[in-house]
Protein backbone atom coordinates (compact mmCIF):
# COMPACT_ATOMS: atom_id res chain seq x y z
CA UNK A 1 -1.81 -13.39 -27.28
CA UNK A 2 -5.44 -13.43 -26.47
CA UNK A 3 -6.70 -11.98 -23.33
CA UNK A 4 -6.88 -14.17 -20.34
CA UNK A 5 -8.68 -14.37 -16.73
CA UNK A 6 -6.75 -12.41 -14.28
CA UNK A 7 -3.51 -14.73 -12.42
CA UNK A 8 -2.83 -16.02 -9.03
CA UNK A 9 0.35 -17.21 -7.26
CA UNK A 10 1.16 -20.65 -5.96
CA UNK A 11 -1.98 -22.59 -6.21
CA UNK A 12 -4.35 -19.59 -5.48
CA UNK A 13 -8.17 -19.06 -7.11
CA UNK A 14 -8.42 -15.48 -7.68
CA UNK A 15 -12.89 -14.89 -8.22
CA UNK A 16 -13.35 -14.32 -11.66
CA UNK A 17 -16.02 -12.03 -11.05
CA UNK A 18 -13.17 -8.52 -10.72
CA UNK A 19 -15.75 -6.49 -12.44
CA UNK A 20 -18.44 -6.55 -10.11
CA UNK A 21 -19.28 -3.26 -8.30
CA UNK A 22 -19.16 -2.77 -4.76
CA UNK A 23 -22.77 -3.45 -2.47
CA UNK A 24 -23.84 -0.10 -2.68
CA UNK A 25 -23.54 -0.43 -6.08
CA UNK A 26 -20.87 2.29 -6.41
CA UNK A 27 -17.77 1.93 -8.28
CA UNK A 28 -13.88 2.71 -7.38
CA UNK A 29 -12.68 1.92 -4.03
CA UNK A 30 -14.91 1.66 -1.09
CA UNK A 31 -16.74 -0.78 1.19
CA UNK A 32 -17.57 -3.58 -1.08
CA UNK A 33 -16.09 -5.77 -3.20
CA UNK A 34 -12.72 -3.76 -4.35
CA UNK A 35 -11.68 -3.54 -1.18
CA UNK A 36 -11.66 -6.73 0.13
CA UNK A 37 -10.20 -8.28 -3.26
CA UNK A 38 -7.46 -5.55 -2.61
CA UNK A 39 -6.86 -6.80 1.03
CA UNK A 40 -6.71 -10.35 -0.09
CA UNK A 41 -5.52 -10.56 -3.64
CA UNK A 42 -2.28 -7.89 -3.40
CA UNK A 43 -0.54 -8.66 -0.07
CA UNK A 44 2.79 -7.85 -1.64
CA UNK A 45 2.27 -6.16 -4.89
CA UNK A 46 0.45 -7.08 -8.43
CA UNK A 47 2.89 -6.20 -11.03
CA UNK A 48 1.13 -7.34 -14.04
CA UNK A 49 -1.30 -10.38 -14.07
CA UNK A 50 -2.26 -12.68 -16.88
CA UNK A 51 -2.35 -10.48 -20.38
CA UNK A 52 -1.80 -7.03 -18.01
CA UNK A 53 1.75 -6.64 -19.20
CA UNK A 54 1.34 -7.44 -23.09
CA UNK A 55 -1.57 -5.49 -23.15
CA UNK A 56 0.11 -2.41 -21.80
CA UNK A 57 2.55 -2.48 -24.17
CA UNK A 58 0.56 -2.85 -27.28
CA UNK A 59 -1.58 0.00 -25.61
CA UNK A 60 1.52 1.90 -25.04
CA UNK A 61 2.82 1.56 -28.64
CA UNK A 62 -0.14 2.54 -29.89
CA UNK A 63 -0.63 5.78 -28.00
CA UNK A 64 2.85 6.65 -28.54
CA UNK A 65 2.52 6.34 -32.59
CA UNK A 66 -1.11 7.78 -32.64
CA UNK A 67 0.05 10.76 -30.60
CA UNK A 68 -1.99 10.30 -28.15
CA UNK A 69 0.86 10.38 -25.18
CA UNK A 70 1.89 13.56 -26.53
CA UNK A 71 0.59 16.49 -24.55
CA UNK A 72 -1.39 18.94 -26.57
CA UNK A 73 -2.70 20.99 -23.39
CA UNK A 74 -1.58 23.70 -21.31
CA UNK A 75 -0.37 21.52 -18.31
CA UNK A 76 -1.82 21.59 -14.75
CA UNK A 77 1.08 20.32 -13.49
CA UNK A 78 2.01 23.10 -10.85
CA UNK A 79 -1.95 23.33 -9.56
CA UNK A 80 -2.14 19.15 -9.73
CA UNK A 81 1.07 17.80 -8.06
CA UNK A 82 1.38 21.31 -5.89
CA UNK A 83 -1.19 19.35 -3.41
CA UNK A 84 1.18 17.14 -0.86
CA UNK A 85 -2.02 14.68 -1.09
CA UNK A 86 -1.09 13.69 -4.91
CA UNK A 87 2.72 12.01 -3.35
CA UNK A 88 2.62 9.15 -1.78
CA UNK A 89 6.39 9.90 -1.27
CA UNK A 90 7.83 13.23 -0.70
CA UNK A 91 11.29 14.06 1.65
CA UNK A 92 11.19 14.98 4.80
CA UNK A 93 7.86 14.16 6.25
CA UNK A 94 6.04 10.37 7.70
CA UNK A 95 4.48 8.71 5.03
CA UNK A 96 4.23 5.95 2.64
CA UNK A 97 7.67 5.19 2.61
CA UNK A 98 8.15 5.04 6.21
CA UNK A 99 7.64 1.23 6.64
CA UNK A 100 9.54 -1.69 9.09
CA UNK A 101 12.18 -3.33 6.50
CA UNK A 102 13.76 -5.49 9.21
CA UNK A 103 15.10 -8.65 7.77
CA UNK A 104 16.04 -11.67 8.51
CA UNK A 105 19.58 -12.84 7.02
CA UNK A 106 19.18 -17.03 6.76
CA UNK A 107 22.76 -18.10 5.88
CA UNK A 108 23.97 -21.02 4.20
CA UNK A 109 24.79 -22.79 7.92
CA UNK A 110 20.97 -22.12 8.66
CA UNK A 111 22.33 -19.46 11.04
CA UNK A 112 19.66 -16.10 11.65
CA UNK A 113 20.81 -13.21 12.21
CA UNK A 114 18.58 -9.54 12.36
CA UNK A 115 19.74 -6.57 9.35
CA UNK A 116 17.93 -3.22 10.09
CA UNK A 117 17.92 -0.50 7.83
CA UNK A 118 18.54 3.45 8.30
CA UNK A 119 17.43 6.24 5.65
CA UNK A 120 20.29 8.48 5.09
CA UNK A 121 20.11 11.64 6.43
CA UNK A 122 21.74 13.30 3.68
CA UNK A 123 21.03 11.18 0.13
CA UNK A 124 23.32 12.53 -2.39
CA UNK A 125 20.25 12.16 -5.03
CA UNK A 126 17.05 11.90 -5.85
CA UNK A 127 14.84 8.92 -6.76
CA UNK A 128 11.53 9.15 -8.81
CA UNK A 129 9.40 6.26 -8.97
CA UNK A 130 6.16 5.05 -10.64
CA UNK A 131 4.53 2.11 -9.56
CA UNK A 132 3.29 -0.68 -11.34
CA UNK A 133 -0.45 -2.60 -12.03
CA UNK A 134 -1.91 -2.73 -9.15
CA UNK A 135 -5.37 -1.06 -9.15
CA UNK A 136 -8.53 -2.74 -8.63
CA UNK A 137 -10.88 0.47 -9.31
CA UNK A 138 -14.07 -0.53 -11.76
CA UNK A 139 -12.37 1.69 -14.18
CA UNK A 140 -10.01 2.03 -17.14
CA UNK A 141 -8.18 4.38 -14.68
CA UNK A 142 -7.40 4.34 -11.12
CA UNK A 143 -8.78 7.22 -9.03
CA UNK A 144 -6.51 9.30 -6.79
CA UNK A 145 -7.80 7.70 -3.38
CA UNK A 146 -4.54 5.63 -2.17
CA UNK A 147 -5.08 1.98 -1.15
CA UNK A 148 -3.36 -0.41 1.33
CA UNK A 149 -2.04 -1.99 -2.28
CA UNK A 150 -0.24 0.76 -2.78
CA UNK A 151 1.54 0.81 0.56
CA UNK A 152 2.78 -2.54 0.27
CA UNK A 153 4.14 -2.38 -3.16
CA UNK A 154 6.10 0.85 -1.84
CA UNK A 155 7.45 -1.42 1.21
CA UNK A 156 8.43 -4.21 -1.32
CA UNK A 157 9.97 -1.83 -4.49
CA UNK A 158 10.97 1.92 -2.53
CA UNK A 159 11.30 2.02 0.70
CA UNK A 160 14.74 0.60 1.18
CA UNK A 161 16.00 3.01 -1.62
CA UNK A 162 15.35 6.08 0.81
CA UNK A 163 19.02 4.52 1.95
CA UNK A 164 20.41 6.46 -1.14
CA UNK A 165 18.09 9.21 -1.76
CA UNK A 166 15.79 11.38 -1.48
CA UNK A 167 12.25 9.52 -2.91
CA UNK A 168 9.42 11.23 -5.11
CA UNK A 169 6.52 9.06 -5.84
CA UNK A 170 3.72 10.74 -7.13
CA UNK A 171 0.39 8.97 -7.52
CA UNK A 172 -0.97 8.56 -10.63
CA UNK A 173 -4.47 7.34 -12.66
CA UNK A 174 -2.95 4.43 -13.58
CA UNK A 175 -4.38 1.65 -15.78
CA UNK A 176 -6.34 -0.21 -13.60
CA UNK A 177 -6.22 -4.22 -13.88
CA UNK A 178 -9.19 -4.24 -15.49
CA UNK A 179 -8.25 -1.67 -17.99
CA UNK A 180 -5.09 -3.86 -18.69
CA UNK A 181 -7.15 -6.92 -18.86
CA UNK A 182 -8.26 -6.16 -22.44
CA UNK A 183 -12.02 -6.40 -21.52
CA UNK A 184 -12.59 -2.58 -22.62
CA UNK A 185 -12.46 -1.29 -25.88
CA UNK A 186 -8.83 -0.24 -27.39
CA UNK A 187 -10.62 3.41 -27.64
CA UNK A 188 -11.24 3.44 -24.31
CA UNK A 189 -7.69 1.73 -22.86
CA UNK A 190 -5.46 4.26 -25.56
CA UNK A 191 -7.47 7.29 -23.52
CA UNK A 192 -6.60 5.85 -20.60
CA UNK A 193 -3.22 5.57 -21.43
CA UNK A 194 -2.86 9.17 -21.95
CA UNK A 195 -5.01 9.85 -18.70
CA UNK A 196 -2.27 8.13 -16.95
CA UNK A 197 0.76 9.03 -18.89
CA UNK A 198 0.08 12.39 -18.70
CA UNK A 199 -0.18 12.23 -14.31
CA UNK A 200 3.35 10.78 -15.24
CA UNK A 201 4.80 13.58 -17.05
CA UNK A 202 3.07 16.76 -15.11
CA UNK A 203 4.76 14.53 -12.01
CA UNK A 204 8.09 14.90 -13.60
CA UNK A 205 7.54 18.56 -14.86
CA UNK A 206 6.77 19.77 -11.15
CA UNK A 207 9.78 17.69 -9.63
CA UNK A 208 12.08 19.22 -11.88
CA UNK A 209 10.69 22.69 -11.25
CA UNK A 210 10.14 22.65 -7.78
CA UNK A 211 12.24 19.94 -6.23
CA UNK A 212 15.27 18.90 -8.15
CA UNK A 213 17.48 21.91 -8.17
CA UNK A 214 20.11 20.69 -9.91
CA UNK A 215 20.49 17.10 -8.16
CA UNK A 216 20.89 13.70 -10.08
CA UNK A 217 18.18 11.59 -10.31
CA UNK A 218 17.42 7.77 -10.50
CA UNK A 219 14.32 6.96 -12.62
CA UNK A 220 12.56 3.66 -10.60
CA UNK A 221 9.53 1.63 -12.07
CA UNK A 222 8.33 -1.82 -12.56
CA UNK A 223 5.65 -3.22 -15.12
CA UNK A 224 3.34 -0.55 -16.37
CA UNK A 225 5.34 2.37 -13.56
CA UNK A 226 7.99 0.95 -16.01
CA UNK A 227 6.18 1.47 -19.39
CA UNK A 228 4.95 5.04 -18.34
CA UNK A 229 8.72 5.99 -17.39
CA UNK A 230 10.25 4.42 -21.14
CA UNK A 231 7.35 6.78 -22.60
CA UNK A 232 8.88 9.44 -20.20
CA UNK A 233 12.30 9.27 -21.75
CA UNK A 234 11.43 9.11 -25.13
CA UNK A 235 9.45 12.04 -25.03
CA UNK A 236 10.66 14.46 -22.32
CA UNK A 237 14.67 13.32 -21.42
CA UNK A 238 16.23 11.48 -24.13
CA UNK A 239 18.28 13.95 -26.07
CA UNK A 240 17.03 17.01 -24.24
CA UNK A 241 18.58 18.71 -21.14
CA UNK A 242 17.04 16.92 -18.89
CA UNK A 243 19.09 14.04 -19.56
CA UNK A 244 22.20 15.37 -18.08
CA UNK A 245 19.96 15.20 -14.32
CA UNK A 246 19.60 11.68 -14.95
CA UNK A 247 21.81 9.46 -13.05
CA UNK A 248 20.41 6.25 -14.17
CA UNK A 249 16.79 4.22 -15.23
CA UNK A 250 15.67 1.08 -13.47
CA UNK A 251 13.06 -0.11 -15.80
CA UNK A 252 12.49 -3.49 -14.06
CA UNK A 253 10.05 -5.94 -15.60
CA UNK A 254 9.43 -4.36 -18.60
CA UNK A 255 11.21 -5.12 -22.30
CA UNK A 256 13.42 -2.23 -23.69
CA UNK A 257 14.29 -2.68 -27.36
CA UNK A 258 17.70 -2.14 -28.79
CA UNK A 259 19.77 -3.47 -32.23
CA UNK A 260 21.05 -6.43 -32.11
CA UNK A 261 24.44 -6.48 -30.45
CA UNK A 262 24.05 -2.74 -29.39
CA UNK A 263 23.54 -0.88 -26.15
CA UNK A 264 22.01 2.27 -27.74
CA UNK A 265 19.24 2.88 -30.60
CA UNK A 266 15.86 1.57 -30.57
CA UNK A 267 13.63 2.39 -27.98
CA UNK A 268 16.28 5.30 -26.56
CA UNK A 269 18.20 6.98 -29.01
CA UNK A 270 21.24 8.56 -26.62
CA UNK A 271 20.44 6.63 -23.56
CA UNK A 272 22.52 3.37 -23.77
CA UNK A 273 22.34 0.01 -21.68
CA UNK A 274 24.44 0.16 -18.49
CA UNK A 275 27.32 -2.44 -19.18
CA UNK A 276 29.42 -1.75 -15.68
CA UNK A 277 28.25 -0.32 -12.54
CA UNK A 278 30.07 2.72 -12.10
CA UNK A 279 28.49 4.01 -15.80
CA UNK A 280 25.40 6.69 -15.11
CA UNK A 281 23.31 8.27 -17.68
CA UNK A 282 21.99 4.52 -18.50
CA UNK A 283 19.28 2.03 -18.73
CA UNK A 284 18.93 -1.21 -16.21
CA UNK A 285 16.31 -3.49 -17.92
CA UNK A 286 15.05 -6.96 -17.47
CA UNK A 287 12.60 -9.36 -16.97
CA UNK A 288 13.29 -12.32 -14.76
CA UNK A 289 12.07 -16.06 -15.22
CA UNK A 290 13.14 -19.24 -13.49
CA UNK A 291 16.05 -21.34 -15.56
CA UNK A 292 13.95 -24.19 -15.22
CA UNK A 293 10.38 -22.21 -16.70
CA UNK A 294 11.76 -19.76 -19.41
CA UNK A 295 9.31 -17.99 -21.73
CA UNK A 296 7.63 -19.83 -24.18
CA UNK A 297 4.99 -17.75 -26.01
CA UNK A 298 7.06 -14.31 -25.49
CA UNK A 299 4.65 -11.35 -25.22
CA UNK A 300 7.63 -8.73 -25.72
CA UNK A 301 9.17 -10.59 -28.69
CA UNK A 302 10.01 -8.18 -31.49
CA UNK A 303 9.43 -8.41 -35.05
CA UNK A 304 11.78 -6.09 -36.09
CA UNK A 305 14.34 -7.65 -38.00
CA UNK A 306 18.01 -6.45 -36.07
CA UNK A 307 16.24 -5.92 -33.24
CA UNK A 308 16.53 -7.36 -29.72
CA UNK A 309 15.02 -7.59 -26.54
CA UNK A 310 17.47 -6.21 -23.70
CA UNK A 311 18.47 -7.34 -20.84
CA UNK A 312 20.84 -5.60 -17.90
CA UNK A 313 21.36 -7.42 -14.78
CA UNK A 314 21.70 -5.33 -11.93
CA UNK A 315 24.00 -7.83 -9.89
CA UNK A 316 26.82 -8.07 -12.99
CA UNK A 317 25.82 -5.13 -16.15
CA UNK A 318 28.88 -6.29 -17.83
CA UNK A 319 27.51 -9.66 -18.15
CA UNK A 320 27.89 -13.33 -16.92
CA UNK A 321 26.09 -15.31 -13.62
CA UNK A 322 26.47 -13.15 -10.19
CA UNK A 323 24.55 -13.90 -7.14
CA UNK A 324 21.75 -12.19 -6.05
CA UNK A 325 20.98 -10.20 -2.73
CA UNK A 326 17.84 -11.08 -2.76
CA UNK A 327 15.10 -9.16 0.07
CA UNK A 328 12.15 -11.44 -0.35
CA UNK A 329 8.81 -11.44 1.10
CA UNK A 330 8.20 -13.28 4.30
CA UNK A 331 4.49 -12.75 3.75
CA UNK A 332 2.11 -14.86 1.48
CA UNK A 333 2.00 -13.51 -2.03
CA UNK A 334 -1.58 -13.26 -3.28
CA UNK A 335 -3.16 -15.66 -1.08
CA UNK A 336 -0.51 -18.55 -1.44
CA UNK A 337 1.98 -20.26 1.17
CA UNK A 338 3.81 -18.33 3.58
CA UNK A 339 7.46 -19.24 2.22
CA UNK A 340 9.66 -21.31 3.67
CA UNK A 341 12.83 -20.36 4.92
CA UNK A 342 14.70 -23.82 6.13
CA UNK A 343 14.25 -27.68 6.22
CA UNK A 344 13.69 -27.85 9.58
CA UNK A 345 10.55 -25.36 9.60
CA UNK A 346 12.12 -22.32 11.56
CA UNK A 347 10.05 -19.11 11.07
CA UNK A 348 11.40 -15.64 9.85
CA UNK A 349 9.01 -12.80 12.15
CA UNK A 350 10.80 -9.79 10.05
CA UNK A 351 8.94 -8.59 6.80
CA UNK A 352 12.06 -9.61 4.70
CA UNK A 353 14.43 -11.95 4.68
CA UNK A 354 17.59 -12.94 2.85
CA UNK A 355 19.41 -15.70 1.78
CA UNK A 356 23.36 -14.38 0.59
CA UNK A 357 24.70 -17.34 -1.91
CA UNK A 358 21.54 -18.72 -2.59
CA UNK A 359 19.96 -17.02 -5.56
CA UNK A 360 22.11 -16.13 -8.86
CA UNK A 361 21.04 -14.06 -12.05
CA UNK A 362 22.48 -14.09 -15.77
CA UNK A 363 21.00 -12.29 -18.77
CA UNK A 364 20.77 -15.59 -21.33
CA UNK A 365 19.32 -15.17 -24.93
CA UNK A 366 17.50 -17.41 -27.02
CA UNK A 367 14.90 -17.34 -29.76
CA UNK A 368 12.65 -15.37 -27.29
CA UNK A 369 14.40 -12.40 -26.47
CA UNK A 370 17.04 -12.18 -23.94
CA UNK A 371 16.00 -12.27 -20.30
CA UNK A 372 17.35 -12.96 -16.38
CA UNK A 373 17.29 -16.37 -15.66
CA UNK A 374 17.00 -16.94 -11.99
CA UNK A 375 18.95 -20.07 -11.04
CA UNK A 376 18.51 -21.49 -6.92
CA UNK A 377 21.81 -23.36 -6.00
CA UNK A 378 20.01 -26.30 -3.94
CA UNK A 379 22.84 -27.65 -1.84
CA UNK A 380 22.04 -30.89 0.30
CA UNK A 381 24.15 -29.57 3.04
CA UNK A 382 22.32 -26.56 3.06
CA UNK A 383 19.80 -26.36 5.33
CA UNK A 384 17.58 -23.31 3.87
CA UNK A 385 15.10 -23.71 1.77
CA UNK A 386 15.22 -25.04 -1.55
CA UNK A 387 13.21 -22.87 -3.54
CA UNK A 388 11.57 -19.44 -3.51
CA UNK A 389 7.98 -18.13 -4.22
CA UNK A 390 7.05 -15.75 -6.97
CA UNK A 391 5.18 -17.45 -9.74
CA UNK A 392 2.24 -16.43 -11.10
CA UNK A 393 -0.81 -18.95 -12.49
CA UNK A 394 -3.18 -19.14 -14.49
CA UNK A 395 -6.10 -21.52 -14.13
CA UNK A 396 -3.93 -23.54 -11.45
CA UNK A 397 -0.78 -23.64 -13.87
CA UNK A 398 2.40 -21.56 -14.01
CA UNK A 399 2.32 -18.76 -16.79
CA UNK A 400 5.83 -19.07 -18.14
CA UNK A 401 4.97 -16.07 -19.87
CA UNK A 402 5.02 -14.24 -16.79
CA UNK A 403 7.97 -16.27 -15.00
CA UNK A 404 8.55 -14.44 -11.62
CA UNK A 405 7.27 -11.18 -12.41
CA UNK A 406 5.78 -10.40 -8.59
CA UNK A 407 9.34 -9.88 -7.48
CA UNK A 408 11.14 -8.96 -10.39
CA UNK A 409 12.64 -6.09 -8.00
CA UNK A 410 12.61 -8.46 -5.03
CA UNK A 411 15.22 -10.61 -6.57
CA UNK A 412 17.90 -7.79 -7.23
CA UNK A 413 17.00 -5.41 -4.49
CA UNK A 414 20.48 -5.07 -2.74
CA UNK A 415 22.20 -5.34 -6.62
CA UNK A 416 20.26 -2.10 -7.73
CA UNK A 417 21.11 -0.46 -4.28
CA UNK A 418 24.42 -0.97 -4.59
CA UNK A 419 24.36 -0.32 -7.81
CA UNK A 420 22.31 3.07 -7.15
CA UNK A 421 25.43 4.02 -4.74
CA UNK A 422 28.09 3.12 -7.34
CA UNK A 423 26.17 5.46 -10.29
CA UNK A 424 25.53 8.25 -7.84
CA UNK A 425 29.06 8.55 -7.21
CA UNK A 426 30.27 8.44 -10.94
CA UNK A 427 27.30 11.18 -11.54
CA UNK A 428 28.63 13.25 -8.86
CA UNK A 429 32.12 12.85 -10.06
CA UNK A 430 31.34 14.03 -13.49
CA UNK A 431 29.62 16.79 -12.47
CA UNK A 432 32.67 18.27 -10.25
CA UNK A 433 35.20 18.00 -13.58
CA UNK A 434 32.63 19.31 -15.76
């Protein structure tokens, strides 16, 4: 797929001019131009845009086989990730993850009623999350300086899950969007790769050593925080002790590989696909696309013959069409329309809201991989809204390639809760007859 402009959402005109520098004519985040394209273009989160997501993944297979994710230093890891400043996320203090998630419930009578949430004061395990595309630095990698972008894609993806544990998120030099845009050299982006990767790991190496102690843990990512975390497991959990801490992987938006008509091999070679929701030690993994705009030019297509794309949906593992409990965004995603929550034009005040028996999942397969379909049961009697917000465009057109990639974790937010509760408790209860 060749390289395109970066995307919008809705009917939004992102400036084409990204690489510019800022008026002082510095680079990175400041003043100037990054930081107002920040304020306006990521108001929820910027998962992957336009050729970001195939171009990580090429990037990433590349590093991977050239060695260059491999880690042939002594690590920093204790100095680097020792400094509180390098978390955005860490237990028991006020920080990133402290943010309002009041939301509105709109039921299927148009009735409104106001869902608060508590973090438990005693998780049972630990989360660990890495976040996705979202960097705007002139750079192939992001610099450690934290952003309002990544406060709001914390309050859309982690946040809620500090109802079920205890949440790590380091900070990492990502691959910025322009280094995903593939505008830089494939030297320079496989170096950046490793730059980033390797954050990643020492992350994970210092967590383990100074903060697990023994607890389960639930790997969380989306887009390239999902990439970084399948090139985690290959190379530091799958197959080696560390694999007995892990409770489950959430590796939303991304494409896992697999044999055909298998839930092991492939991309993990002893960490299957979850296929029922009290199963830890597995993999959740989709990407999600309207029914009505499916892929049609499928970046994540394999060539592999026997091989297959996966797909786990976190409202029904075992398979089949399960609704969704959905916490969307009440808040315009980059620069579109504020959504719309009933017929009759009543607002929703709360950051989130949700809509119980409107949205449904199902993993479907066809000749481009397998993927969630998102299906919106319109009813005529229903007076809520009749569809949802999430696309991304290019050039004023939906990108089916992309499908509804912005809230890939959106969509299935209460599912992979509940499902995060459900694995926790089989972990735990393994542990105790072991």
């Amino acid at each position: 797929m060749a390289p395109t402009a970066f995307c919008t959402a809705r009917s939004f005109a992102l400036p084409s001019a990204v690489k510019r520098i800022d008026g002082a004519g510095k680079t990175g985040r400041g003043p100037g131009i990054f930081r107002s394209l920040a304020a306006l273009v990521v108001p929820v989160l910027l998962g992957a845009c336009s050729s970001v997501a195939p171009v990580e993944q090429s990037v990433e297979s590349t590093a991977l086989s050239s060695g260059l994710a491999t880690k042939d230093m002594p690590s920093e890891a204790n100095a680097l990730y020792s400094d509180p400043d390098k978390w955005l996320c860490l237990p028991g203090r006020n920080d990133t993850c402290d943010q309002d998630l009041t939301t509105t419930v709109v039921a299927a009578d148009g009735s409104m009623a106001i869902e608060t949430s508590t973090p438990s004061a005693e998780p049972p395990v630990d989360c660990f999350y890495i976040y996705p595309t979202l960097s705007l630095d002139n750079a192939a990698n992001a610099d450690w300086i934290a952003g309002p972008e990544e406060g709001r894609v914390v309050h859309q993806q982690l946040a809620r899950f500090a109802d079920v544990c205890r949440v790590y998120a380091p900070k990492y030099r990502q691959i910025t969007m322009l280094g995903a845009s593939g505008r830089l050299p494939r030297e320079t982006i496989a170096a950046a790769y490793r730059t980033a990767y390797g954050d990643v790991a020492d992350a994970w190496a210092h967590y383990l050593a100074n903060y697990n102690q023994g607890r389960g843990v639930i790997l969380i990512g989306h887009s390239q925080g999902s990439r970084m975390l399948t090139g985690l497991i290959k190379n530091e959990i799958d197959g080696k002790p560390a694999q007995q801490r892990i409770v489950a992987a959430y590796l939303n938006g991304t494409s896992v590989v697999v044999p055909e008509g298998k839930t092991v091999g492939g991309d993990f070679q002893s960490m299957p696909l979850c296929s029922r929701a009290n199963q830890s030690g597995c993999i959740v993994a989709y990407r999600s696309f309207r029914d009505t705009v499916g892929p049609v030019n499928d970046y994540a297509a394999t060539a592999t013959p026997g091989m297959a794309i996966a797909c786990v949906n976190p409202a029904a593992p075992g398979g089949g069409e399960a609704p969704l409990h959905s916490y969307l965004t009440t808040q315009s995603i980059m620069g579109g329309p504020v959504p719309e929550w009933t017929t009759d034009g009543r607002k929703v005040s709360t950051p989130f809201a949700s809509v119980p028996g409107l949205l449904t999942g199902e993993c479907v397969s066809n000749d481009k991989g397998q993927y969630l379909t998102i299906r919106v049961k319109a009813d005529p009697n229903d007076p809520r809204t009749d569809d949802i917000t999430g696309d991304i465009y290019t050039a004023g057109q939906i990108n089916p390639a992309m499908g509804l990639h912005l809230i890939d974790m959106n969509l299935v937010m209460g599912n992979l809760l509940d499902l995060a509760r459900s694995q926790s408790t089989a972990w735990l209860n393994a542990r105790k007859e072991q």
